[in-house]
Every structure is written in structure tokens, then in C-alpha cells.
Protein backbone atom coordinates (compact mmCIF):
# COMPACT_ATOMS: atom_id res chain seq x y z
CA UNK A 1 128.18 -121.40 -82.94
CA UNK A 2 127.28 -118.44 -85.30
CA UNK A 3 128.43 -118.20 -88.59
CA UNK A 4 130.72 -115.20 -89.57
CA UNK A 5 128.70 -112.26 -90.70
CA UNK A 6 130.24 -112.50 -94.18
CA UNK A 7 128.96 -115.53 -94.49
CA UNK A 8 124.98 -114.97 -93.42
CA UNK A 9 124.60 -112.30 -95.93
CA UNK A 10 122.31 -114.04 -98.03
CA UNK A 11 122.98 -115.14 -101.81
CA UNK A 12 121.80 -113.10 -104.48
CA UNK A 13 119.12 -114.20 -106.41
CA UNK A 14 121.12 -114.39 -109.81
CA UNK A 15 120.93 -117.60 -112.12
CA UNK A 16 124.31 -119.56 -111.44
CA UNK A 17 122.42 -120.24 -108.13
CA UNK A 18 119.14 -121.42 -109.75
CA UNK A 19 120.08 -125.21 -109.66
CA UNK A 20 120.21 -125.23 -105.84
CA UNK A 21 116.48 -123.94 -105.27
CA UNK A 22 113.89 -126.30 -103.93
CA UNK A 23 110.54 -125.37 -105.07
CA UNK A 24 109.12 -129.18 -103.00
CA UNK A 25 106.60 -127.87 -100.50
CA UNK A 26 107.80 -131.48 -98.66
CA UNK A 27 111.36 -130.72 -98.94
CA UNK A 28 110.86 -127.17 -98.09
CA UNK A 29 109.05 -128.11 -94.70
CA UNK A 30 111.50 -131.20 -93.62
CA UNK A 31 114.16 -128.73 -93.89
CA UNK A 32 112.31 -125.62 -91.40
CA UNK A 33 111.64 -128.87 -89.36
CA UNK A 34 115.34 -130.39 -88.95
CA UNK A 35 116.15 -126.47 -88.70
CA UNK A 36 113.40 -126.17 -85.20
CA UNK A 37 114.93 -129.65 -83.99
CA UNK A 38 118.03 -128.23 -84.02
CA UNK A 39 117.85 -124.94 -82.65
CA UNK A 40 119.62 -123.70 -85.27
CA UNK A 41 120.57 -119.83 -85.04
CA UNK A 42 118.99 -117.77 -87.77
CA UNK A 43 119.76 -114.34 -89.46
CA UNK A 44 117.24 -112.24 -90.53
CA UNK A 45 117.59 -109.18 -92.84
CA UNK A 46 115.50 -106.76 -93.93
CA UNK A 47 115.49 -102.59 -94.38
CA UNK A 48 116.60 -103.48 -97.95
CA UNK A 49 119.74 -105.70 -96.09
CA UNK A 50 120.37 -102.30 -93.86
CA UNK A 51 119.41 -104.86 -90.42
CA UNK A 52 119.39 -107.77 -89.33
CA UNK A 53 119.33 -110.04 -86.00
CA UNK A 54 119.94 -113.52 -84.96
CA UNK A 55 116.67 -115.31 -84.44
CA UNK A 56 115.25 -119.46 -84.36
CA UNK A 57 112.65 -121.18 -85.63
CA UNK A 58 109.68 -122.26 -82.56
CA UNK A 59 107.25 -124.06 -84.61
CA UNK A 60 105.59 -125.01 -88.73
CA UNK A 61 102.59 -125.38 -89.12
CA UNK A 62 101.68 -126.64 -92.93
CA UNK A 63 97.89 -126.45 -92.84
CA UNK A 64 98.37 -122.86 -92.26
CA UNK A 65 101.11 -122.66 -94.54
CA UNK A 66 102.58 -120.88 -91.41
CA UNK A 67 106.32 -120.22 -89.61
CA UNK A 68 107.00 -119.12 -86.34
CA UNK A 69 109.99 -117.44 -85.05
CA UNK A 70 111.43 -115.60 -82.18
CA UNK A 71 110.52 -112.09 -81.89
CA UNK A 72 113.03 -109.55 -81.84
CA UNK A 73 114.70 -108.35 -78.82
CA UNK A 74 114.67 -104.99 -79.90
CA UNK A 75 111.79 -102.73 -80.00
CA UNK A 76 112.98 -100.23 -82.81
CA UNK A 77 114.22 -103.30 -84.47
CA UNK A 78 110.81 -105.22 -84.42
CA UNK A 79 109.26 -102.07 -85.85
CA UNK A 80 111.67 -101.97 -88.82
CA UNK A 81 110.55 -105.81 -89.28
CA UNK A 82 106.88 -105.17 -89.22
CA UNK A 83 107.39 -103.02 -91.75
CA UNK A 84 109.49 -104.69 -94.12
CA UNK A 85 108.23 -106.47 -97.32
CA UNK A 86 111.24 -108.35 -98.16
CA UNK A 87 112.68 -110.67 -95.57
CA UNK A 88 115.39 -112.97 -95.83
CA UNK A 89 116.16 -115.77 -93.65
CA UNK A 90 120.28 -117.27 -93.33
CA UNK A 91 121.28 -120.07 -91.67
CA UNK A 92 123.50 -123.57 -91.89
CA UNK A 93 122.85 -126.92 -91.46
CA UNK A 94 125.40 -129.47 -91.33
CA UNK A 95 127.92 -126.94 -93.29
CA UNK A 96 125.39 -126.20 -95.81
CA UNK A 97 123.89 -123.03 -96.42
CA UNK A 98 120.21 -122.49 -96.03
CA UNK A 99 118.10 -119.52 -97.14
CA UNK A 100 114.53 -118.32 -97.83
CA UNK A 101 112.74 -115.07 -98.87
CA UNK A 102 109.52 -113.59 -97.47
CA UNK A 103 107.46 -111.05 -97.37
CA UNK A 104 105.31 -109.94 -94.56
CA UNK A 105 106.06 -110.68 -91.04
CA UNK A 106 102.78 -110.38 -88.00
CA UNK A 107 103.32 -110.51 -84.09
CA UNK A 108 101.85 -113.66 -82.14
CA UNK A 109 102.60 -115.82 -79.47
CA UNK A 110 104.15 -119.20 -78.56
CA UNK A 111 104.47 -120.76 -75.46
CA UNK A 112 102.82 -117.43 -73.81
CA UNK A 113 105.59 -115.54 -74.71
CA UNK A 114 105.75 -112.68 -78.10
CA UNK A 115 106.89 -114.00 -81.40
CA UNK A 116 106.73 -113.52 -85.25
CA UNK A 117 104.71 -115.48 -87.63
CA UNK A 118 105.22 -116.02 -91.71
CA UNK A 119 104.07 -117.63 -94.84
CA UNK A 120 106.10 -120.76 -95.78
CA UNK A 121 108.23 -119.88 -98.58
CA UNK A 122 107.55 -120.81 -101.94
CA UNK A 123 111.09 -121.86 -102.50
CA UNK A 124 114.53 -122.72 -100.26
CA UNK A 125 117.89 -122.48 -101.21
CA UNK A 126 120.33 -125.25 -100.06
CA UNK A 127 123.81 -124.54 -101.16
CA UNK A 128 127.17 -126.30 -99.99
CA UNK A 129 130.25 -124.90 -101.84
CA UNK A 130 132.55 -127.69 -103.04
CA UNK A 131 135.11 -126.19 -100.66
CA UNK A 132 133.17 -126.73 -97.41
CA UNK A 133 134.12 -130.10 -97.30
CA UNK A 134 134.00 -133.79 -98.34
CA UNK A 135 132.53 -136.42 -96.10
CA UNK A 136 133.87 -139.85 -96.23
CA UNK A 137 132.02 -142.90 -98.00
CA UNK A 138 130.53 -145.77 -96.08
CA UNK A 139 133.77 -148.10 -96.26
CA UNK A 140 131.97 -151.32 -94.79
CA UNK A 141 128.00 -151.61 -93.92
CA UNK A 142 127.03 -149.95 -97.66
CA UNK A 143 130.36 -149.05 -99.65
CA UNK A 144 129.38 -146.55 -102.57
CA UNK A 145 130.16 -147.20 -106.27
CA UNK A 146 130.65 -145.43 -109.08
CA UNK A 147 129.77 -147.27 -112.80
CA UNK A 148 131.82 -145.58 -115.04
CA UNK A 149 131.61 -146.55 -118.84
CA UNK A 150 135.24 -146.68 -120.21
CA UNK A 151 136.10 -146.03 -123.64
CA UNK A 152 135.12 -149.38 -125.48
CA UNK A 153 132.02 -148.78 -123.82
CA UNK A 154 132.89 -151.14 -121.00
CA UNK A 155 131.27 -150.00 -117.59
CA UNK A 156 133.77 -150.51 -114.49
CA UNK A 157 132.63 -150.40 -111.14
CA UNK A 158 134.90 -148.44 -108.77
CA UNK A 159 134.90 -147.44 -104.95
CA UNK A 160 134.39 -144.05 -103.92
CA UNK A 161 136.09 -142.67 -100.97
CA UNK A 162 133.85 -139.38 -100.45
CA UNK A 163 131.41 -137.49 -101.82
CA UNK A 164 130.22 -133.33 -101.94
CA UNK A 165 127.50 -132.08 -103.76
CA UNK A 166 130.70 -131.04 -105.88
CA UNK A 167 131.84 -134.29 -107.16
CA UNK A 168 133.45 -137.77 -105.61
CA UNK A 169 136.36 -138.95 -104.99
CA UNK A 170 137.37 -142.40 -107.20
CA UNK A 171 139.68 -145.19 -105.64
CA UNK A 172 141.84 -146.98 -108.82
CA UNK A 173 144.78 -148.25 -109.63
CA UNK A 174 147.83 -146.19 -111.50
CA UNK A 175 147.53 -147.78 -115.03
CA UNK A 176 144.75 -146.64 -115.78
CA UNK A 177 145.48 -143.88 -118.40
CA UNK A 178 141.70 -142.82 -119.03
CA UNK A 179 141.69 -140.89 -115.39
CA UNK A 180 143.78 -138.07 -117.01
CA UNK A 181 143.09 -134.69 -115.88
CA UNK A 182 140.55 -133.18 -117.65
CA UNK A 183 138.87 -136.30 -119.20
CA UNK A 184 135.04 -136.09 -118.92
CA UNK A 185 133.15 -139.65 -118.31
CA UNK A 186 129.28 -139.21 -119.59
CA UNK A 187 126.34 -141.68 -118.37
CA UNK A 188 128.19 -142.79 -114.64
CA UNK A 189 125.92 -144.39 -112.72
CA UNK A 190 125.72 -143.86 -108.97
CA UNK A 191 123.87 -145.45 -106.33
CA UNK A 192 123.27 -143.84 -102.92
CA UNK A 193 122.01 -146.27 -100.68
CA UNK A 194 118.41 -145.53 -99.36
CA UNK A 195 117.78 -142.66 -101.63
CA UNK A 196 118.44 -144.10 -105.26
CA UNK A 197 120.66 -143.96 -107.78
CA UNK A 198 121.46 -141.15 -110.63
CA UNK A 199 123.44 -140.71 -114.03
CA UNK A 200 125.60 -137.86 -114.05
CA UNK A 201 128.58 -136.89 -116.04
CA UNK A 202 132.16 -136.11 -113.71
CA UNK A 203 135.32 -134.55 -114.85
CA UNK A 204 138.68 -135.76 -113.65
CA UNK A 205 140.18 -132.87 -111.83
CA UNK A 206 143.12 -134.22 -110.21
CA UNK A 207 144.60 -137.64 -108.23
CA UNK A 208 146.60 -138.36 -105.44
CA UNK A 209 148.67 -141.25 -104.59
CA UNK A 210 147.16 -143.43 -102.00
CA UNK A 211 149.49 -145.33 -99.52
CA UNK A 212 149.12 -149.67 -100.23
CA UNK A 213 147.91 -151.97 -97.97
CA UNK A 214 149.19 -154.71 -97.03
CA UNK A 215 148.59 -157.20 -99.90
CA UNK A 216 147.23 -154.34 -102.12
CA UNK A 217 148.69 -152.87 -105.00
CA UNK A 218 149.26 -148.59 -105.55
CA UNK A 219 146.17 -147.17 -105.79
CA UNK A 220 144.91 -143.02 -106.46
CA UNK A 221 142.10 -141.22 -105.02
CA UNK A 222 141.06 -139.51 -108.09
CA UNK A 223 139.34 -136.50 -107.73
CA UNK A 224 136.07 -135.82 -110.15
CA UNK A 225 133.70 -132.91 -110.67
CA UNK A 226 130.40 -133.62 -111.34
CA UNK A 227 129.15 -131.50 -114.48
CA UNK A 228 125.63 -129.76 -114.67
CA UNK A 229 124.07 -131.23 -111.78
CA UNK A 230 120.35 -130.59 -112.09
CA UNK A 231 118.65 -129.18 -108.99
CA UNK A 232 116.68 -132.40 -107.78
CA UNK A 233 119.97 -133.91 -108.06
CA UNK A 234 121.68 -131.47 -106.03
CA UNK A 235 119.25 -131.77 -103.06
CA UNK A 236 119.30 -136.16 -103.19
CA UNK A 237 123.19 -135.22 -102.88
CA UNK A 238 122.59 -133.56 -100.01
CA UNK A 239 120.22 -135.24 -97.92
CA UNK A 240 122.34 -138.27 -98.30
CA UNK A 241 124.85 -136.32 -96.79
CA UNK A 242 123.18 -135.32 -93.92
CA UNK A 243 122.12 -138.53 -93.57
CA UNK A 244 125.63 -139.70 -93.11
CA UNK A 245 126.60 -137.00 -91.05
CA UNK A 246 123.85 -137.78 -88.34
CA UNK A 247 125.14 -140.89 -88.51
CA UNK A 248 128.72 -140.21 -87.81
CA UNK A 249 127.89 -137.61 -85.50
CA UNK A 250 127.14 -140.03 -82.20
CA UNK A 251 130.63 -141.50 -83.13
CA UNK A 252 133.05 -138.44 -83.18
């Protein structure tokens, strides 16, 4: 299903969205290649952001630093892409937004039929906004934990119920007076199982009381931030959610 227009206008290229650029030649060409697998719809736009059309990815080929697409439908519309020298390319994956820049676009074929061929970008842009959504953590096979160190400079270990590239959510108990909103914990550790573990910082935004088990005492899902995420960061965030959205997916 296509995305609302609004939405697959591309970004602009200011500095607040700096952190979420891949500049990984690797990471750049596993994405175009989940994209293809997919099928995943595609918006071009060009004419200085005047057109655009709705286009997928056919084929990558790396050791020509090369992308394929599907031509236009449109003759007069084809022309105007020819021409262009600025190309952007808009899409989602798994809720996140995807987007690329470049800058000369030739005719070819795949499959026998007419298509358009590009460089690889230099650099991708993967952003999911914290209000997308939150998937929820691995509650059995590989819970995930949060090591937060506790004023004393005790670390605790705590549960987390779901994660965003935006921050996590923290499972705890009501007495603990430290998760006040607005209190910043520095050096939390984090491990994401199969892709490693990072230090971060996270902010305590807000909680919400969590109904008891049986034999369990009150808990709260506190909600934290994290705070000034680098960029590799960002993208280990995300491929460990897509990870467990593929595998959720065969389950819903």
C-alpha cells in the first residue's frame, strides 16, 4: 500500500537529519536489496520536486556500482527524468522511511523489457520518527535488558518491554524514586541480541502503571528517550528492529 503523498516528499537535507545518514557502501546495498525483495513501491522526484511517479527497484549490481529501476510509464515524464540532475528516491520499509539522492538517470533494459539505470548512492537515509511506533521486546527466547547505573554508582539490570530508534520502554517497580520524569541516566548499557551491545544515555519521559500478575508486585513501564544517538547507533537500532519484525511477521 502507498504511502500518503505528504509523506514521500523527501526530507530536506538540513543537519537535525544528519545522524540518520548511512554513508556504509554494505549497509547502503543490503538496504536497495531488502527494498528489490520486497517489491517495495518507490517515489521518484525530480524537475526540482515539480514530478514525480511511483516506481520499484528490478535489480543492484555493486561491481558496477549500478541500480535498476522501472522505467516510467509516461513518455513526457521519462523525458523530464532523462533530463534531470537531481533525483530523489522515497520509500518505507517496515514503517521506516528510506531515501537517496542521485544524479543522472540512462535508459536500459531488464528482463527484455525498458528500464532506468543509476549510480549507487553515496549515502541513504533511514529515518523512523519516534511516533511511528514501538515494537515489543523478545519476552521469552532472548528478553532485552537495560544496565542502568543508579546513583551510588550501582548498575541494575532491568527488562525492557519495547524498543524505537526513539528510546525503550523500562519495566520496574513503584519505589523506585530515581525514574522521575526528567532524570537523565548516563553510561546504560544495552545488549541487542545478535547485533551487540551499546552505551547510550536515556531520559525518563514518563511511566505508566502496569497491571500485577499473579504473584507479582505493581510494576511501571517507564518510558525513556534515548539522548544523542550517534548515526551507527541509529542504524544497529534499526536493523534489530527489522529483524524482529520479520520475525513476528509469519505470526500475525
Amino acid at each position: 500500500m502507498s504511502e500518503p503523498r505528504s509523506q514521500s516528499h523527501p526530507e530536506p537535507e538540513t543537519p537535525e537529519f544528519e545522524q540518520y545518514h548511512t554513508y556504509s557502501r554494505r549497509e547502503i546495498i543490503n538496504v536497495i536489496e531488502d527494498l528489490i525483495a520486497r517489491n517495495a513501491l518507490v517515489t521518484l522526484h525530480f524537475s526540482q520536486g515539480d514530478e514525480h511517479f511511483v516506481t520499484t527497484l528490478l535489480d543492484v549490481n555493486p561491481e558496477f556500482e549500478e541500480l535498476i529501476f522501472d522505467a516510467a510509464p509516461d513518455p513526457a515524464i521519462a523525458a523530464h527524468l532523462l533530463q534531470s540532475r537531481r533525483i530523489s528516491f522515497v520509500t518505507f520499509l517496515d514503517q521506516i522511511k528510506v531515501q537517496f539522492l542521485t544524479q543522472l538517470v540512462e535508459p536500459t533494459t531488464f528482463a527484455g523489457k525498458p528500464a532506468l539505470r543509476t549510480r549507487l548512492p553515496d549515502s541513504l537515509l533511514r529515518l523512523q520518527r519516534r511516533n511511528f511506533y514501538r515494537v515489543p521486546a523478545p519476552v521469552k527466547s532472548t528478553p532485552l535488558m537495560c544496565e542502568i547505573p543508579l546513583p551510588g554508582g550501582v548498575p541494575v539490570r532491568f527488562a525492557i518491554s519495547d524498543i524505537s530508534v526513539g528510546g525503550v520502554g523500562i519495566i520496574a517497580g513503584p519505589a523506585l524514586a530515581d525514574f522521575e520524569s526528567g532524570t537523565v541516566f548516563h553510561d546504560c548499557s544495552i545488549e541487542l541480541p545478535g547485533h551487540g551491545s551499546f552505551a547510550t544515555s536515556l531520559e525518563v519521559r514518563n511511566n505508566i502503571g502496569l497491571a500485577p500478575g499473579a504473584g507479582t508486585h505493581e510494576r511501571f513501564r517507564y518510558g525513556c528517550q534515548f539522548l544523542n544517538l550517534s548515526g551507527p547507533l541509529v542504524s544497529l537500532i534499526q536493523r534489530y528492529i527489522n529483524q524482529l519484525e520479520r520475525t513476528r511477521r509469519p505470526l500475525v
